[in-house]
C-alpha atoms as a PDB file:
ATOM      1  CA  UNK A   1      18.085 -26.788 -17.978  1.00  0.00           C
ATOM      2  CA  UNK A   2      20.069 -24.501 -15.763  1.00  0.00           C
ATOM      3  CA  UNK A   3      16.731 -21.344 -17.478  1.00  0.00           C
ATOM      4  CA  UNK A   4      14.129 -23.667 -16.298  1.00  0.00           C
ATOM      5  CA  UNK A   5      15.481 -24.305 -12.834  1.00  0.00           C
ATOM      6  CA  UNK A   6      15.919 -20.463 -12.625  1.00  0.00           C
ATOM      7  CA  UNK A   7      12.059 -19.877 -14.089  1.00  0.00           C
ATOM      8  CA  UNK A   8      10.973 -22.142 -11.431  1.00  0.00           C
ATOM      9  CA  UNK A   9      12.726 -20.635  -8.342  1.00  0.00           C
ATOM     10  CA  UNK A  10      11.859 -17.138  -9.457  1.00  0.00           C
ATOM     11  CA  UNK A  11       7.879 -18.664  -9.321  1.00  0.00           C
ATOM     12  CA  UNK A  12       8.231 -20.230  -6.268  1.00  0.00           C
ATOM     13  CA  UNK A  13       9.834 -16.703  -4.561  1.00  0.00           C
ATOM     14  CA  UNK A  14       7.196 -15.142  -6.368  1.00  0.00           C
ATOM     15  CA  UNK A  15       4.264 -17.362  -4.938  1.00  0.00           C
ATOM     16  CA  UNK A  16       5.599 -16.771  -1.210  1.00  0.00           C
ATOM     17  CA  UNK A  17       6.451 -13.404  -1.054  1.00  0.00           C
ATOM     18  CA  UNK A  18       2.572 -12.990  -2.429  1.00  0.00           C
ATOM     19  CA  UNK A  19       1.177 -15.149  -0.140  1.00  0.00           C
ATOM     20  CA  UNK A  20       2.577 -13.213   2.529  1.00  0.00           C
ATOM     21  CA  UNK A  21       1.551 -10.338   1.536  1.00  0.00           C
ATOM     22  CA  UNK A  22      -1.915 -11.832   1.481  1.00  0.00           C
ATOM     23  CA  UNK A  23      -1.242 -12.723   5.096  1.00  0.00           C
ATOM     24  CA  UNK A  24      -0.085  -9.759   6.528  1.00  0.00           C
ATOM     25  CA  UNK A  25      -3.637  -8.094   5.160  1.00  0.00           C
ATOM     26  CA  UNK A  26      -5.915 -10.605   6.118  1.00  0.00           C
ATOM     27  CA  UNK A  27      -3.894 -10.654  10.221  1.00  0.00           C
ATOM     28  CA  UNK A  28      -4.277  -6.774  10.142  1.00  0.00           C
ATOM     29  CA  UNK A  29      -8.099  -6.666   8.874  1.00  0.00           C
ATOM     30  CA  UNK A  30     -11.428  -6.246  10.300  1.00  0.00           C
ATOM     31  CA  UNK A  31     -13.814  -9.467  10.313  1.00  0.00           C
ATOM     32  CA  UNK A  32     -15.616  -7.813   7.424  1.00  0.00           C
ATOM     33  CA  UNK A  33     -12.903  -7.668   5.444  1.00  0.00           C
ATOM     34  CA  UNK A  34     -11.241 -11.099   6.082  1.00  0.00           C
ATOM     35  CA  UNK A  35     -14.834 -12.344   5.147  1.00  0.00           C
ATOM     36  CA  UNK A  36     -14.288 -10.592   1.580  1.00  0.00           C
ATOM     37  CA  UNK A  37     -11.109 -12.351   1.188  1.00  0.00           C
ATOM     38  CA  UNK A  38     -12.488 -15.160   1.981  1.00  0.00           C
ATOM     39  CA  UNK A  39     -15.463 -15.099  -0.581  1.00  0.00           C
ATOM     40  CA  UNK A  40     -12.710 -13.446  -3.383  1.00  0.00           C
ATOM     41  CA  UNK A  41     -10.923 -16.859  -2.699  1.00  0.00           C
ATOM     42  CA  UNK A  42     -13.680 -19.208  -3.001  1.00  0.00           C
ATOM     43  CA  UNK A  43     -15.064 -17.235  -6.021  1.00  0.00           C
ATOM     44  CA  UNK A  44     -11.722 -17.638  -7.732  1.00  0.00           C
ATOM     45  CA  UNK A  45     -10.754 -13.669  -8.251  1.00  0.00           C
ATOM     46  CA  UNK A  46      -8.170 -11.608  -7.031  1.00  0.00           C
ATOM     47  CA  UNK A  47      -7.857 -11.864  -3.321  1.00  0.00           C
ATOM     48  CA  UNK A  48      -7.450  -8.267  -2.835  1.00  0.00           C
ATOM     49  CA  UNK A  49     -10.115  -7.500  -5.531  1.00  0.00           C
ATOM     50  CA  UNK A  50     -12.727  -4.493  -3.265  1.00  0.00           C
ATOM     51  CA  UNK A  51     -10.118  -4.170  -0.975  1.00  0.00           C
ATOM     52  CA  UNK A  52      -8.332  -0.943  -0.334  1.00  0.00           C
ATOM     53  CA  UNK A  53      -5.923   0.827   1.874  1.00  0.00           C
ATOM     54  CA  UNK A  54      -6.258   3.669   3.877  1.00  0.00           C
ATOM     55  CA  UNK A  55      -3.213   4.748   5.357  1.00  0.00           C
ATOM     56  CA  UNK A  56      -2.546   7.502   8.020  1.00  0.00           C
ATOM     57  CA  UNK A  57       0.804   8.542   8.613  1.00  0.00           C
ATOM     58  CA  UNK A  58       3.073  11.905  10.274  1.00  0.00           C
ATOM     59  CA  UNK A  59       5.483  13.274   8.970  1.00  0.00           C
ATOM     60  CA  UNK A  60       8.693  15.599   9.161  1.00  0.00           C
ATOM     61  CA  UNK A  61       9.970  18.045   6.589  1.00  0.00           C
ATOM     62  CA  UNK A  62       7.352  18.676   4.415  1.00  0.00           C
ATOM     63  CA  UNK A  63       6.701  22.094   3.689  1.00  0.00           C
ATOM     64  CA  UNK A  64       5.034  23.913   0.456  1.00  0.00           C
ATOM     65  CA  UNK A  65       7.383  23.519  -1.681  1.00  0.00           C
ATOM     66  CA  UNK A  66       7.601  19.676  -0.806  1.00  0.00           C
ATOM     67  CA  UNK A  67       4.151  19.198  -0.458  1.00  0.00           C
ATOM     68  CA  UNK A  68       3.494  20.786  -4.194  1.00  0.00           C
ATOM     69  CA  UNK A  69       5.941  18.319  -5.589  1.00  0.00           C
ATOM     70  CA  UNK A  70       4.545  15.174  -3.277  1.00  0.00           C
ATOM     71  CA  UNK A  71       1.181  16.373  -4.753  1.00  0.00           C
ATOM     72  CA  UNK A  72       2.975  16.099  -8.498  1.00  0.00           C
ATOM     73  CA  UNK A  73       4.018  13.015  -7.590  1.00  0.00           C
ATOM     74  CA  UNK A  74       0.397  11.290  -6.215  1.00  0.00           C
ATOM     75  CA  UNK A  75      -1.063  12.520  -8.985  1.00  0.00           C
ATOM     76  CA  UNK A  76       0.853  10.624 -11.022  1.00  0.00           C
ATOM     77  CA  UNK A  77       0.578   7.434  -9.030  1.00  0.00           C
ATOM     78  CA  UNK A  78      -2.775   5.900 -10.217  1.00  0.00           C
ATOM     79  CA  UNK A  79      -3.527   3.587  -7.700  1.00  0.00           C
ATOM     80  CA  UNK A  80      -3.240   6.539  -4.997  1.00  0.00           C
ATOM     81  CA  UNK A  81      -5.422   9.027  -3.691  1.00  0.00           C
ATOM     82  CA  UNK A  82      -4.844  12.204  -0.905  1.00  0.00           C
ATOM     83  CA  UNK A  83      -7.702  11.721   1.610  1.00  0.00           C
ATOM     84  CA  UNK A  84      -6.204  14.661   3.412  1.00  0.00           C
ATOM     85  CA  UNK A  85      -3.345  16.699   4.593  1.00  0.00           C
ATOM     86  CA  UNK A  86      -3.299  18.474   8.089  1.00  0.00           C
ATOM     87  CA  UNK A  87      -3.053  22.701   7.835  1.00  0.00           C
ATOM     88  CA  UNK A  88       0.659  21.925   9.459  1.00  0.00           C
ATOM     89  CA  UNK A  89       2.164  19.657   6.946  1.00  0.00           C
ATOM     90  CA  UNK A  90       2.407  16.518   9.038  1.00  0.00           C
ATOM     91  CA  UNK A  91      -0.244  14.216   9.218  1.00  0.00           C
ATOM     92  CA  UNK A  92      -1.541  12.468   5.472  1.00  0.00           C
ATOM     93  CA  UNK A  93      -4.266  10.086   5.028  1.00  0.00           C
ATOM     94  CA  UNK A  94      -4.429   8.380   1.441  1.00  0.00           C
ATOM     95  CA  UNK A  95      -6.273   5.736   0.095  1.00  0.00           C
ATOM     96  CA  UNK A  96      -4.658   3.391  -2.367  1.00  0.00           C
ATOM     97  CA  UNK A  97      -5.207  -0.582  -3.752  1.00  0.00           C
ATOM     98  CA  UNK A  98      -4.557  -2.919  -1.070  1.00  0.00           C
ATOM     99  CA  UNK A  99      -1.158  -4.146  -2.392  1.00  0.00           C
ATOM    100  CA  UNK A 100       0.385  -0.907  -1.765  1.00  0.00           C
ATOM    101  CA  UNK A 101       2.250  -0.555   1.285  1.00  0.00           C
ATOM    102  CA  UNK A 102       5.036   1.633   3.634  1.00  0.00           C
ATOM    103  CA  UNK A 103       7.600   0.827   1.388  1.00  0.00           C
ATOM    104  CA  UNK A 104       5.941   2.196  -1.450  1.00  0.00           C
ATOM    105  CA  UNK A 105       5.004   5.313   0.342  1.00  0.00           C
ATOM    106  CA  UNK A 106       8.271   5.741   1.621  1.00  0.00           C
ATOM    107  CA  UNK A 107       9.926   5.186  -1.723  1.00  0.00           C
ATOM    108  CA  UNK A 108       7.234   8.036  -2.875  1.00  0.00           C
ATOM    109  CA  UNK A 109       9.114  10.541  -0.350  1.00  0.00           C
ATOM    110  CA  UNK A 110      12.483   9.129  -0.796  1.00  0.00           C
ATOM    111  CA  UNK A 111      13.390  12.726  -2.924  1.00  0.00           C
ATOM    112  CA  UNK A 112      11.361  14.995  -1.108  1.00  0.00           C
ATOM    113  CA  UNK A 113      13.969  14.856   2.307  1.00  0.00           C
ATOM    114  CA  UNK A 114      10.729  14.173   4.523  1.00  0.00           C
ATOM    115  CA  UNK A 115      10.856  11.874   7.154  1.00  0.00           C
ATOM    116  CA  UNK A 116       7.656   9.713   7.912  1.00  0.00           C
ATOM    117  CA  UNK A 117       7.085   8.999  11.731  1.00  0.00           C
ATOM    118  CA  UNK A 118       4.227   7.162  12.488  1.00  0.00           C
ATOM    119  CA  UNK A 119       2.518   4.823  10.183  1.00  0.00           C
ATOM    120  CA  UNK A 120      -1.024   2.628  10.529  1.00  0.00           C
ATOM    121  CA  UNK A 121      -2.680   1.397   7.643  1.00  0.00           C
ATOM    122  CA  UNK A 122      -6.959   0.104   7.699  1.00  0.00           C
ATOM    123  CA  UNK A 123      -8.006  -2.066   5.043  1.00  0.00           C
ATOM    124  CA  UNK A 124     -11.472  -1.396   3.940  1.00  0.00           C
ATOM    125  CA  UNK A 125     -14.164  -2.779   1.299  1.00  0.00           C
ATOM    126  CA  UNK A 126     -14.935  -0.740  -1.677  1.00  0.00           C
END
């Protein structure tokens, strides 16, 4: 009994901490892509399904050594891709599913000793 009540919490957690997640997109999208939600919902797919993430963000402490091994590292993420990287080392654009987030990206430079400063993300259809 006591596996069962567990099971059910963990789905319930599960369920919320999706839904906002879902939430937070659709707030901080364009009508466009709120509209593709919106039709991925009634068509019974993947909410997120076309959706992707383009995120621009500064940062400190990267330098070539860093950025070689960052580079290792995105290549090795799948769902990732470098857009660009400023001639100075501090400003990245990357385009990645729409369920990845800052947290992931920080987590990303969490052994590099960069710091990211500024962060926006854009959610566009694919």
């Amino acid at each position: 009994m006591k596996i069962l009540l567990t099971l059910f919490f963990a789905v319930i957690i599960n369920h919320f901490s999706s839904a906002q997640i879902y939430e937070k997109i659709y707030a901080e999208s364009s009508i466009e892509v709120q509209n593709k939600i919106n039709q991925n919902k009634v068509n019974g797919i993947d909410i997120l399904s076309e959706v992707i993430a383009i995120h621009h963000f500064g940062v400190i402490g990267l330098n070539l050594v860093s950025n070689q091994e960052f580079d290792k590292i995105l290549r090795k993420e799948k769902s990732l891709e470098i857009i660009s990287i400023s001639e100075d080392l501090t400003n990245i654009k990357i385009s990645s599913n729409a369920y990845f987030n800052k947290q992931n990206i920080e987590a990303l430079f969490s052994n590099l000793s960069v710091k990211i400063v500024g962060y926006e993300v854009n959610y566009k259809i694919i």
